[in-house]
Protein backbone atom coordinates (compact mmCIF):
# COMPACT_ATOMS: atom_id res chain seq x y z
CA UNK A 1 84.23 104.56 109.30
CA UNK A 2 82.33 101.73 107.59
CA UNK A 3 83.56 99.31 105.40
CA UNK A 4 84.64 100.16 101.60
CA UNK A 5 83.64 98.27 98.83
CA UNK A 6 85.84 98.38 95.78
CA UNK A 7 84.84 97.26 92.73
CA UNK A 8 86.99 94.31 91.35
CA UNK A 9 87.19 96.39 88.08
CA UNK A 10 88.33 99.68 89.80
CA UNK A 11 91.24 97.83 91.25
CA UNK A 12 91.79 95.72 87.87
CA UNK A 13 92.44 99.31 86.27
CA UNK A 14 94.67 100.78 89.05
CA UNK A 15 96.65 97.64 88.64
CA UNK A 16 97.06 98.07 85.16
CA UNK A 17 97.69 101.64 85.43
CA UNK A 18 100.61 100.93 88.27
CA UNK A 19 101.74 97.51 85.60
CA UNK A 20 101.96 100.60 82.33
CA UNK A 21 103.72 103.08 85.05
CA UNK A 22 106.41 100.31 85.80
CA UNK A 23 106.96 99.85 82.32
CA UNK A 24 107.31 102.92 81.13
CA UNK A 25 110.04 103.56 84.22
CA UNK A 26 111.29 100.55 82.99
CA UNK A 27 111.46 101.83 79.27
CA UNK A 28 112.80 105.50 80.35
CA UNK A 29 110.05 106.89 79.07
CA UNK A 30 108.01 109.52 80.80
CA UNK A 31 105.79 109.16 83.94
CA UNK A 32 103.84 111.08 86.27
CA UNK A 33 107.14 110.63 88.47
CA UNK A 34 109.20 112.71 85.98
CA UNK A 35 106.54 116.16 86.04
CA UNK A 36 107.11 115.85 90.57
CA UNK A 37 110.65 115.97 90.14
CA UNK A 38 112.18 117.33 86.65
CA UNK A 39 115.12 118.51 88.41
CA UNK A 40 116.08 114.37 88.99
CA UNK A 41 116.80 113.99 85.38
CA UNK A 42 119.87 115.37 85.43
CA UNK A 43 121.09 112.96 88.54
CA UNK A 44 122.10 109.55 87.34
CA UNK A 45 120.21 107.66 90.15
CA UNK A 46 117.59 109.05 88.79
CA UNK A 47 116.34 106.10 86.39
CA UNK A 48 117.23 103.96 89.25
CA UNK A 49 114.85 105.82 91.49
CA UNK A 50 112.15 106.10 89.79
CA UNK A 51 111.92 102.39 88.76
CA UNK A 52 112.14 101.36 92.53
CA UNK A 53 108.99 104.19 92.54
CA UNK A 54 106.93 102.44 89.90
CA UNK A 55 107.86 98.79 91.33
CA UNK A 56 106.65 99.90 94.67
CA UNK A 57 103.25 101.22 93.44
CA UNK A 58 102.65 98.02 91.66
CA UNK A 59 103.45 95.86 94.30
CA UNK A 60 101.47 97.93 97.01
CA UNK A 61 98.42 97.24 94.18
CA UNK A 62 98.95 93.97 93.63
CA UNK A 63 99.33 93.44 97.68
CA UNK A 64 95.38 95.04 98.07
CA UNK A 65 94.37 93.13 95.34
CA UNK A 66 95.16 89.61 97.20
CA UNK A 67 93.84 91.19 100.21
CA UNK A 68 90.52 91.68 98.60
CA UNK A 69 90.84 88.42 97.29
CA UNK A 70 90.78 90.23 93.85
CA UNK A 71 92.41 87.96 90.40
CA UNK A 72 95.52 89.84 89.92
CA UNK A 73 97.69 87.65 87.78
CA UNK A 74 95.85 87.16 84.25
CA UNK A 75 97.67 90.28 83.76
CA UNK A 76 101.22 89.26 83.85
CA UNK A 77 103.04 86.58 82.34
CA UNK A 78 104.25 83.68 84.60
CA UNK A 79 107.83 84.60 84.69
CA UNK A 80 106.39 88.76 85.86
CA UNK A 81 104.12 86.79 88.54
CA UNK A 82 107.22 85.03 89.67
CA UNK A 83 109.27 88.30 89.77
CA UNK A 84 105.97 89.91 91.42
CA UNK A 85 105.45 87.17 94.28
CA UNK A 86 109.19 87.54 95.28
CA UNK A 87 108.70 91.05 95.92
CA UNK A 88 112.61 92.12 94.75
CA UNK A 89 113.35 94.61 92.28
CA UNK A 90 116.59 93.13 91.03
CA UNK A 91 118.55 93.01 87.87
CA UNK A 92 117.12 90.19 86.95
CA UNK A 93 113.60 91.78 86.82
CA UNK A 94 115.10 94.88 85.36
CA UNK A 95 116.41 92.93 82.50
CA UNK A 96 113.83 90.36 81.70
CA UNK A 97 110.75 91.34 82.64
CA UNK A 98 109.48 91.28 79.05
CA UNK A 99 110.90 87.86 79.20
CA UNK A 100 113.43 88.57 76.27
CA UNK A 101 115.52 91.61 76.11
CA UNK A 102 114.67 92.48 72.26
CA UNK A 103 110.71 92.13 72.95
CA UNK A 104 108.53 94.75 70.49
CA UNK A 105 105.79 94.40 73.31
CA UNK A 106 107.42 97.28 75.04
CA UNK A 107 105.08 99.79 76.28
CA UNK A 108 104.39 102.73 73.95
């Protein structure tokens, strides 16, 4: 196989497709993750699950965008580029990734 080129602006929108995924998991709100597996609702690891999910998809995005040498961060804030570059999905991240708990700029 030859080389692929993608487009910056391809991988721009996957990573803010994977950024809206993880905060909707974030937000309990529906995802793609709850039509695979609607029978997970009713498990309380669930939520937990399918945040770790939508965490791993971004970071796996993020991680071919700095192999492509592609601009990821102008679509964070510093403190989510901080949470981003240390690669652990802990409470911390859980609790403050918009940066202040009572934030309208949840995702809709």
């Amino acid at each position: 196989m030859g080389n692929i080129h993608l487009p910056a602006d391809f991988l721009s929108a996957k990573l803010s497709e994977a950024k809206t995924h993880f905060e909707r998991a974030l937000d309990c709100k529906h995802t793609e993750f709850d039509d695979l597996y609607p029978y997970m609702i009713e498990h309380p690891q669930f939520f937990w699950y399918k945040r770790y999910v939508a965490w791993s998809e971004l970071l796996t995005v993020v991680k071919l965008c700095v192999e492509l040498s592609i601009d990821w961060e102008p679509q964070f804030s510093k403190q989510q580029i901080e949470y981003i570059k240390k690669r652990v999905m802990s409470s911390t991240v859980l609790d403050y990734w918009y940066e202040k708990n009572d934030s309208k700029e949840h995702v809709g």
